[in-house]
PDB file of N, CA and C in Angstrom:
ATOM      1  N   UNK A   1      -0.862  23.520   0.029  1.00  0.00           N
ATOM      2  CA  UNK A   1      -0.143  24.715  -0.382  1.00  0.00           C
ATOM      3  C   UNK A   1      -0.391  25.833   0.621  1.00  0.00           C
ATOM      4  N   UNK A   2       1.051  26.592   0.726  1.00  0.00           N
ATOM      5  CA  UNK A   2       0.739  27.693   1.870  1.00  0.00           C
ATOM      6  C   UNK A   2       0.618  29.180   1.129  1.00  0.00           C
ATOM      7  N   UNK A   3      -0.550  30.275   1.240  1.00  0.00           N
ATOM      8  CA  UNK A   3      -0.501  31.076   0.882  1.00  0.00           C
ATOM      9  C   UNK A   3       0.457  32.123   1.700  1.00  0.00           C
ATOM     10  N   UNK A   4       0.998  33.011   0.897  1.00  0.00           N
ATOM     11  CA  UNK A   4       2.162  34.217   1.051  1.00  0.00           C
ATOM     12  C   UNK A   4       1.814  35.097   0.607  1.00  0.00           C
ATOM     13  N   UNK A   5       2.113  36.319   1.456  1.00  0.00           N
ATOM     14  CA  UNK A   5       1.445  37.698   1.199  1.00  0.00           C
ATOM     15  C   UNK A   5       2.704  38.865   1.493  1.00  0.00           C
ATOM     16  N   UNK A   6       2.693  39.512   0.868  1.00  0.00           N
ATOM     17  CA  UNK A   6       3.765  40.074   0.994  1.00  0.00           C
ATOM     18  C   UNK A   6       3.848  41.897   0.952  1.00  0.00           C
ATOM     19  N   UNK A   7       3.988  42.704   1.339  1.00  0.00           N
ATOM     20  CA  UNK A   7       3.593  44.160   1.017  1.00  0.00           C
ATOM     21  C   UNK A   7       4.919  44.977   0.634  1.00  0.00           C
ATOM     22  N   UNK A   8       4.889  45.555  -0.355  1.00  0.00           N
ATOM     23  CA  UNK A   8       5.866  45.872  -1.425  1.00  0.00           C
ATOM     24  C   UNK A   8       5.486  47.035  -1.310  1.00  0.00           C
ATOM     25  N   UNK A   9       7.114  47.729  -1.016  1.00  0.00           N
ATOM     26  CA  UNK A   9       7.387  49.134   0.226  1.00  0.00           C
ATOM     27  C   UNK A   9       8.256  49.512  -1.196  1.00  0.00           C
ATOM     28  N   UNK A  10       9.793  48.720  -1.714  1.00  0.00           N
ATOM     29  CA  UNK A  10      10.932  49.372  -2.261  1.00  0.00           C
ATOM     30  C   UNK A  10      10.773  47.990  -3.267  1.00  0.00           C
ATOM     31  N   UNK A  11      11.960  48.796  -4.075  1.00  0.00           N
ATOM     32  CA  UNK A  11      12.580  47.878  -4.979  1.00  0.00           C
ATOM     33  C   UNK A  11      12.683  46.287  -4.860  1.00  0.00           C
ATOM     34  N   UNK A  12      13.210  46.372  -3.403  1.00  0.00           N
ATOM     35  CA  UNK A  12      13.793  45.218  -2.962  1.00  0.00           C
ATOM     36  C   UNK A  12      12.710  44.144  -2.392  1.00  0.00           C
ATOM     37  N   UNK A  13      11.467  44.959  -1.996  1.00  0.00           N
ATOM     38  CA  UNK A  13      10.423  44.311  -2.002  1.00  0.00           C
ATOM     39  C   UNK A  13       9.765  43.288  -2.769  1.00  0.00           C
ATOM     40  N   UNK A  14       9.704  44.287  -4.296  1.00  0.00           N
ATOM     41  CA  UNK A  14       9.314  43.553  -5.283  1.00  0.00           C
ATOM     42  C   UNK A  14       9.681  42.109  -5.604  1.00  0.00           C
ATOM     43  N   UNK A  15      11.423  42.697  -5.676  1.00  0.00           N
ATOM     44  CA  UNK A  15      12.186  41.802  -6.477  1.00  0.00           C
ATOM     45  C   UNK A  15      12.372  40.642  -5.207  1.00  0.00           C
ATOM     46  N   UNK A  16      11.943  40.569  -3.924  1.00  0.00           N
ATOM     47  CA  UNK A  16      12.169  39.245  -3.182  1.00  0.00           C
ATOM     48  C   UNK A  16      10.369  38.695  -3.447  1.00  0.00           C
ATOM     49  N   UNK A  17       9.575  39.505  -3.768  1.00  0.00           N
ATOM     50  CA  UNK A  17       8.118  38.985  -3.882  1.00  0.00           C
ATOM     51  C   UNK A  17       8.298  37.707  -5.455  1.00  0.00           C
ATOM     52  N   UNK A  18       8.816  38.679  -6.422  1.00  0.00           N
ATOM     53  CA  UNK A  18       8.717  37.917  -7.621  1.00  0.00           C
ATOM     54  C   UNK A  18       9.885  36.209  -7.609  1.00  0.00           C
ATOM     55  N   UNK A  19      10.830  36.463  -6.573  1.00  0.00           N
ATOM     56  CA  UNK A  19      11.753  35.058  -6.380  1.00  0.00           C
ATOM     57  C   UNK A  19      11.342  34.729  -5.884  1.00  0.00           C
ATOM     58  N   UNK A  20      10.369  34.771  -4.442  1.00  0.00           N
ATOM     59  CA  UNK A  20       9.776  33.437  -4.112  1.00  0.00           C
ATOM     60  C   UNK A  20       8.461  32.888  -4.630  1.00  0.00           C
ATOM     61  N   UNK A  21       7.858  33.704  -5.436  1.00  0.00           N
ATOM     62  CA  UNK A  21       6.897  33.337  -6.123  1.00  0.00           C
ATOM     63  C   UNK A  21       7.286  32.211  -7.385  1.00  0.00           C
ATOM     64  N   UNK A  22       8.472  32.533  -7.915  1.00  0.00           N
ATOM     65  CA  UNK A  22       9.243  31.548  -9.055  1.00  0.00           C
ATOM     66  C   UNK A  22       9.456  30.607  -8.676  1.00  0.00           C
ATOM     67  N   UNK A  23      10.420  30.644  -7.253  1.00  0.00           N
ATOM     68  CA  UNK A  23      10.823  29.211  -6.399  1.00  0.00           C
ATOM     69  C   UNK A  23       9.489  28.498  -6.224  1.00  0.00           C
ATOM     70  N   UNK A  24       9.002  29.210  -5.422  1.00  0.00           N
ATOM     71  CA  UNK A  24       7.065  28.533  -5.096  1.00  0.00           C
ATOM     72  C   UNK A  24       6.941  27.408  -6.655  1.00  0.00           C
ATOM     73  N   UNK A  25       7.097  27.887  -7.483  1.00  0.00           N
ATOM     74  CA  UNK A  25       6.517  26.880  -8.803  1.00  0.00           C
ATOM     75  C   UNK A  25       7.459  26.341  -9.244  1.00  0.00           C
ATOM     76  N   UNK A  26       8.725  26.304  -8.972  1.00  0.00           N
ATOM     77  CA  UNK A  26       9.686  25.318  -9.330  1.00  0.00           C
ATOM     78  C   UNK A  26      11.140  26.308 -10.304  1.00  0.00           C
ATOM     79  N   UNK A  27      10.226  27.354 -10.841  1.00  0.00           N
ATOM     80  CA  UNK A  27      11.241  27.931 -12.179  1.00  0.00           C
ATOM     81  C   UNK A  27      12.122  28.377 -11.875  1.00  0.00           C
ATOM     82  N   UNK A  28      12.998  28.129 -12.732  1.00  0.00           N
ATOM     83  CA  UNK A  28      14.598  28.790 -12.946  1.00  0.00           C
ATOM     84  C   UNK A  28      14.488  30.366 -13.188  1.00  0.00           C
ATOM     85  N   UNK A  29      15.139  31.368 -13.071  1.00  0.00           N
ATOM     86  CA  UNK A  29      15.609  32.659 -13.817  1.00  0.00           C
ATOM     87  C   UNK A  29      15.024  32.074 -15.239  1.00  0.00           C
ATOM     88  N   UNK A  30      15.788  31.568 -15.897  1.00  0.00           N
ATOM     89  CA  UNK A  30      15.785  30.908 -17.321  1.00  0.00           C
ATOM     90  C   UNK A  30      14.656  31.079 -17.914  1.00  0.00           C
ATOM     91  N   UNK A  31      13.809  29.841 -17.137  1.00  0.00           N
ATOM     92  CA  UNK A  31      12.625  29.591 -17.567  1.00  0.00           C
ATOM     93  C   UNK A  31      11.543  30.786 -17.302  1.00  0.00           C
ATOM     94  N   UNK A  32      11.716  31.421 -16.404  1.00  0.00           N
ATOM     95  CA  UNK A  32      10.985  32.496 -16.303  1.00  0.00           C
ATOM     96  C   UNK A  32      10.884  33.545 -16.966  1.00  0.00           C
ATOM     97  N   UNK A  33      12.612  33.841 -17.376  1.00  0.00           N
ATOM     98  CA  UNK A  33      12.477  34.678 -18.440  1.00  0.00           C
ATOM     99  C   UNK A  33      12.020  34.227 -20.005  1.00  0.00           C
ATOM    100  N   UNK A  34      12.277  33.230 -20.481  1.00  0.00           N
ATOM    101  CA  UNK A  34      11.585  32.612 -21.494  1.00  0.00           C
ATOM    102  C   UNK A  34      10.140  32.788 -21.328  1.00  0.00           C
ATOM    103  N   UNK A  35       9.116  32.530 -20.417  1.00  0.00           N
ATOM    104  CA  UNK A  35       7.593  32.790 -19.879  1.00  0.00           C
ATOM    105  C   UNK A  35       7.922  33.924 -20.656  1.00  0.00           C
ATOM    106  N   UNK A  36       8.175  34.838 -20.391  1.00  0.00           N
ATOM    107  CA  UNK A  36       8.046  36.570 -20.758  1.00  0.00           C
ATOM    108  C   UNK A  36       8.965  37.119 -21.659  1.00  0.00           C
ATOM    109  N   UNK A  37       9.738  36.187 -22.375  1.00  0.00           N
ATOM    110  CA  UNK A  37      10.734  36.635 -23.555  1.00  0.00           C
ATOM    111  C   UNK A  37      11.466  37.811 -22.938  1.00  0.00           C
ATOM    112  N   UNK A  38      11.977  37.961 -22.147  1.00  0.00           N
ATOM    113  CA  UNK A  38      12.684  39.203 -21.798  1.00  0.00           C
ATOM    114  C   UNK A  38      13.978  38.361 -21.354  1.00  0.00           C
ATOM    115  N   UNK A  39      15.366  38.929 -21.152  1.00  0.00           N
ATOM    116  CA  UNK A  39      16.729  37.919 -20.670  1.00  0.00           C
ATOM    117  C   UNK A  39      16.776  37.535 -19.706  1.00  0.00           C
ATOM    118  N   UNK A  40      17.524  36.810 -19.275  1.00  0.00           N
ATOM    119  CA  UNK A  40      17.434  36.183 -17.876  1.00  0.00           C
ATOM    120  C   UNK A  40      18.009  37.230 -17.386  1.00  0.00           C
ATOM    121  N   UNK A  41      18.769  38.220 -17.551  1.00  0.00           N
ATOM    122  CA  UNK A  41      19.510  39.324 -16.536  1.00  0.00           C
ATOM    123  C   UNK A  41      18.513  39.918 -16.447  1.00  0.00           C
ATOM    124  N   UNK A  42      17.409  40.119 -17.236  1.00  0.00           N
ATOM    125  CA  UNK A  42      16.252  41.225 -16.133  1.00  0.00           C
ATOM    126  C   UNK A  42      15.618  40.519 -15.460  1.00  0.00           C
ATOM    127  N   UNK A  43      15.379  39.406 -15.153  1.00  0.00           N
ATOM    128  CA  UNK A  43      14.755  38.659 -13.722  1.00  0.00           C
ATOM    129  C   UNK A  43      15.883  38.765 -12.978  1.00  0.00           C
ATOM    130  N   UNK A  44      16.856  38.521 -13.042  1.00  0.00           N
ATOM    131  CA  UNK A  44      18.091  38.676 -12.171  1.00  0.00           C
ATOM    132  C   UNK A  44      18.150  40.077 -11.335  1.00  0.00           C
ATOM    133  N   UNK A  45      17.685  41.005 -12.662  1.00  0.00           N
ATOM    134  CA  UNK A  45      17.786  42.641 -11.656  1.00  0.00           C
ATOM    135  C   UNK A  45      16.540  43.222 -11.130  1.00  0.00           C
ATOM    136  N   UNK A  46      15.834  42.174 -11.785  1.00  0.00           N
ATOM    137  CA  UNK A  46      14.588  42.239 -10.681  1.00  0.00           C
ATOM    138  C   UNK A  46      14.528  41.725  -9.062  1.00  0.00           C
ATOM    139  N   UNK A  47      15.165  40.684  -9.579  1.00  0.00           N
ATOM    140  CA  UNK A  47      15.120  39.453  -7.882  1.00  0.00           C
ATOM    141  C   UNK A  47      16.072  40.527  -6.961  1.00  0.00           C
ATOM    142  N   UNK A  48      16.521  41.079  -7.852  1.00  0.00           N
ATOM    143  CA  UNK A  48      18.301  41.775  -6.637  1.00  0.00           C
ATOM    144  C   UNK A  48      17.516  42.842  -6.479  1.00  0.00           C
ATOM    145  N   UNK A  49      16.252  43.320  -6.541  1.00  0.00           N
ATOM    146  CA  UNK A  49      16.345  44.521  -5.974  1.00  0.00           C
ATOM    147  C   UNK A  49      16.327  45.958  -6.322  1.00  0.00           C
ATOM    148  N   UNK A  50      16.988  45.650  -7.422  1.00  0.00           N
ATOM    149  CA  UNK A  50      17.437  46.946  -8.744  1.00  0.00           C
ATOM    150  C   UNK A  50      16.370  47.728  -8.843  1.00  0.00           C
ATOM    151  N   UNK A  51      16.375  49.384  -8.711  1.00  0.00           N
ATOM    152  CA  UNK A  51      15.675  50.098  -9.098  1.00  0.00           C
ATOM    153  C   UNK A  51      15.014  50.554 -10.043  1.00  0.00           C
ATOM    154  N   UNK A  52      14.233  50.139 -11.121  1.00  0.00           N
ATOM    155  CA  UNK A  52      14.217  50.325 -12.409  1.00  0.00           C
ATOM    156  C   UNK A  52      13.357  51.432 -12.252  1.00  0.00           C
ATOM    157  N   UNK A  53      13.194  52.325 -13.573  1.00  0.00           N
ATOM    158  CA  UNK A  53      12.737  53.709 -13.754  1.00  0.00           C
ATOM    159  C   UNK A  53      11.167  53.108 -13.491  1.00  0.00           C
ATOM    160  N   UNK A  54      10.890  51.949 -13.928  1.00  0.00           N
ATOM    161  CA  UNK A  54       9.236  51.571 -13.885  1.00  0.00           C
ATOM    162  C   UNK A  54       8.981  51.440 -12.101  1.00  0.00           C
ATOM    163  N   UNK A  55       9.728  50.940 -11.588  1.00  0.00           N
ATOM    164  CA  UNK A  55       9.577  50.619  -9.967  1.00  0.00           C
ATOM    165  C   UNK A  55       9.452  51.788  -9.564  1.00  0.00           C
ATOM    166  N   UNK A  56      10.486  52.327  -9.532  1.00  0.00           N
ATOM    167  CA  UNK A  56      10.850  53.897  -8.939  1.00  0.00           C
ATOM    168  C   UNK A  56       9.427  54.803  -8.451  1.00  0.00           C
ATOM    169  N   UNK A  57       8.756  54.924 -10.185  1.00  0.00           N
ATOM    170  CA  UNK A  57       7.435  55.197 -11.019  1.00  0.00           C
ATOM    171  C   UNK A  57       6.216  55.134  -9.962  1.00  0.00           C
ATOM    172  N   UNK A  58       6.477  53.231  -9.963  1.00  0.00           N
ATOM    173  CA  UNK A  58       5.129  52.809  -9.189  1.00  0.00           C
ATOM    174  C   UNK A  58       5.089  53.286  -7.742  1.00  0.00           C
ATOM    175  N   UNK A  59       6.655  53.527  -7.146  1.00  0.00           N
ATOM    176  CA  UNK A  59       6.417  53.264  -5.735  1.00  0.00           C
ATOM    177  C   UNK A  59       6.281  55.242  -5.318  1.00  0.00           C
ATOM    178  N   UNK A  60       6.273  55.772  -6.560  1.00  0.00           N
ATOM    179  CA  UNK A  60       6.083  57.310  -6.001  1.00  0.00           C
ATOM    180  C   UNK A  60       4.321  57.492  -6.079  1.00  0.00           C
ATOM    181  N   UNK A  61       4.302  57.337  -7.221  1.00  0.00           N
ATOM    182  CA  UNK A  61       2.573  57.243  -7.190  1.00  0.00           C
ATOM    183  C   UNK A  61       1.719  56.770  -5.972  1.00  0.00           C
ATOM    184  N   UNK A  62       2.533  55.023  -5.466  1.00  0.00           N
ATOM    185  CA  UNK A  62       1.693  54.633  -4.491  1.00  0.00           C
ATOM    186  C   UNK A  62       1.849  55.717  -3.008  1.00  0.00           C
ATOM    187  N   UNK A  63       3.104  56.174  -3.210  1.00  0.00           N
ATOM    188  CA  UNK A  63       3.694  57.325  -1.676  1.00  0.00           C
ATOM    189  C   UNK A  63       2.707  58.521  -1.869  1.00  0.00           C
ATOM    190  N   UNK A  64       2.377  59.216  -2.860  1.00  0.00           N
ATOM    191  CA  UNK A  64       1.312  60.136  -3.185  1.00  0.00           C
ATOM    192  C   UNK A  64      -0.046  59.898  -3.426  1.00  0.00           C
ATOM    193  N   UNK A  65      -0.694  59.023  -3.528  1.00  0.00           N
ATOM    194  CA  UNK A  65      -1.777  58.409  -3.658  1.00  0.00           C
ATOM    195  C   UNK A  65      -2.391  58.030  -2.667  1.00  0.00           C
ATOM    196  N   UNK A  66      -1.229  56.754  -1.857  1.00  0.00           N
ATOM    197  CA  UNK A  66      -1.524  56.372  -0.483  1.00  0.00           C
ATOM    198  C   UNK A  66      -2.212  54.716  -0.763  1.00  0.00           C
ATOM    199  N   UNK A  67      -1.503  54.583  -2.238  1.00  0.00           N
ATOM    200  CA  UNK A  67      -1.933  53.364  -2.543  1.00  0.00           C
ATOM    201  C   UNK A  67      -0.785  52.362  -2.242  1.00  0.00           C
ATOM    202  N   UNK A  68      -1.393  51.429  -1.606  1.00  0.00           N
ATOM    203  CA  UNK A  68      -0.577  50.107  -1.111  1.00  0.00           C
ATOM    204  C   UNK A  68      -0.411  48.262  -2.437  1.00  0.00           C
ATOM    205  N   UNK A  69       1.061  48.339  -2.492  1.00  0.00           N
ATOM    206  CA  UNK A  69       1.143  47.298  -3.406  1.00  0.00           C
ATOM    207  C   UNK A  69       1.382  45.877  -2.429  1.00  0.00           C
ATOM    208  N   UNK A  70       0.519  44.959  -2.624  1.00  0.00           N
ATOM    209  CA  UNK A  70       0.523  43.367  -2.097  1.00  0.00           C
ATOM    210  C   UNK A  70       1.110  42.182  -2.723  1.00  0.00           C
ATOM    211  N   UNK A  71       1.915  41.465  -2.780  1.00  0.00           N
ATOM    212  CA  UNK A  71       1.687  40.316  -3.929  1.00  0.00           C
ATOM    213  C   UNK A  71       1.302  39.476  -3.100  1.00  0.00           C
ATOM    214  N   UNK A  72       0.742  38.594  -3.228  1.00  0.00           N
ATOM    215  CA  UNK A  72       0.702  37.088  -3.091  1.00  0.00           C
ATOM    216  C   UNK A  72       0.571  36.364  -4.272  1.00  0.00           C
ATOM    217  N   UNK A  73       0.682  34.711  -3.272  1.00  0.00           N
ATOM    218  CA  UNK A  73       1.255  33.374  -4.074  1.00  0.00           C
ATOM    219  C   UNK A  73       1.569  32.487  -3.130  1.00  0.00           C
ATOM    220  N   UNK A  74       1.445  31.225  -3.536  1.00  0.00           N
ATOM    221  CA  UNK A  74       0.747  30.024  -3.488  1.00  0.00           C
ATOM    222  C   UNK A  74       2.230  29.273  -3.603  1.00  0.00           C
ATOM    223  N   UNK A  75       2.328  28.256  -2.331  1.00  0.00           N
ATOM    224  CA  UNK A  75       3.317  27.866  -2.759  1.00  0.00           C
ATOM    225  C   UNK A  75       3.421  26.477  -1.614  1.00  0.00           C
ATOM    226  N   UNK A  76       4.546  25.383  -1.608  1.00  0.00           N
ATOM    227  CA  UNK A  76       4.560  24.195  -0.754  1.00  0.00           C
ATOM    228  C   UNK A  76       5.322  24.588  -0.123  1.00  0.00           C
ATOM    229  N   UNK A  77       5.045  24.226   1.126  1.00  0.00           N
ATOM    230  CA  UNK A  77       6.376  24.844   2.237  1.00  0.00           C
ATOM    231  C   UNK A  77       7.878  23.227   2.172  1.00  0.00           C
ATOM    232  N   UNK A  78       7.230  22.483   1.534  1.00  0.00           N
ATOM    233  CA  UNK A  78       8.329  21.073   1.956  1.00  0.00           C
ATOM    234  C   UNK A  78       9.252  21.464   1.068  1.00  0.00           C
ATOM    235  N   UNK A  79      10.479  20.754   1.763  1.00  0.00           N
ATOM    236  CA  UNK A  79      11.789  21.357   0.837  1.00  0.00           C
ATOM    237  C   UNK A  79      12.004  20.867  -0.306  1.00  0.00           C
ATOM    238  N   UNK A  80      12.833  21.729  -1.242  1.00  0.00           N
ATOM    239  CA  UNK A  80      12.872  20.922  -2.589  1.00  0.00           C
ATOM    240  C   UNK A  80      14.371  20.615  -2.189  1.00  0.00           C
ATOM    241  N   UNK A  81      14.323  19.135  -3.350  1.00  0.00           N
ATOM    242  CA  UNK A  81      15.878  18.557  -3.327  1.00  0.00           C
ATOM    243  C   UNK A  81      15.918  18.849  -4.661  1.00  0.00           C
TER     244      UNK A  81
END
């Protein structure tokens, strides 16, 4: 497994951190949103990027603070069929 690190600047950050972290483990939108009972359209407007009032939130705090957001995750680089 190859570790991925990723540093989450905008919206769009996030939401490409949290899709390849899903792909990395195999899950659908679907199934992911089921994990967290929330609809599949809010993983959807997460993955796209979408600004939500909570993102917005985090990424002013971290601009005034001077605090830096990371994700990583664990994942196989071989292709899936």
């Amino acid at each position: 497994m190859t570790r991925h690190t990723a540093r989450l600047r905008s919206p769009a950050d996030f939401g490409l951190a949290v899709q390849q972290a899903r792909l990395a483990r195999g899950l659908t939108q679907r199934q992911l949103a089921a994990e967290l009972d929330v609809p599949q359209s809010t993983i959807s407007e997460i993955e796209s990027g979408k600004a939500t009032i909570y993102i917005r939130r985090l990424l002013s705090i971290a601009r005034v603070t001077g605090l830096e957001f990371a994700a990583t995750w664990e994942g196989d680089d071989a292709p899936r069929s």
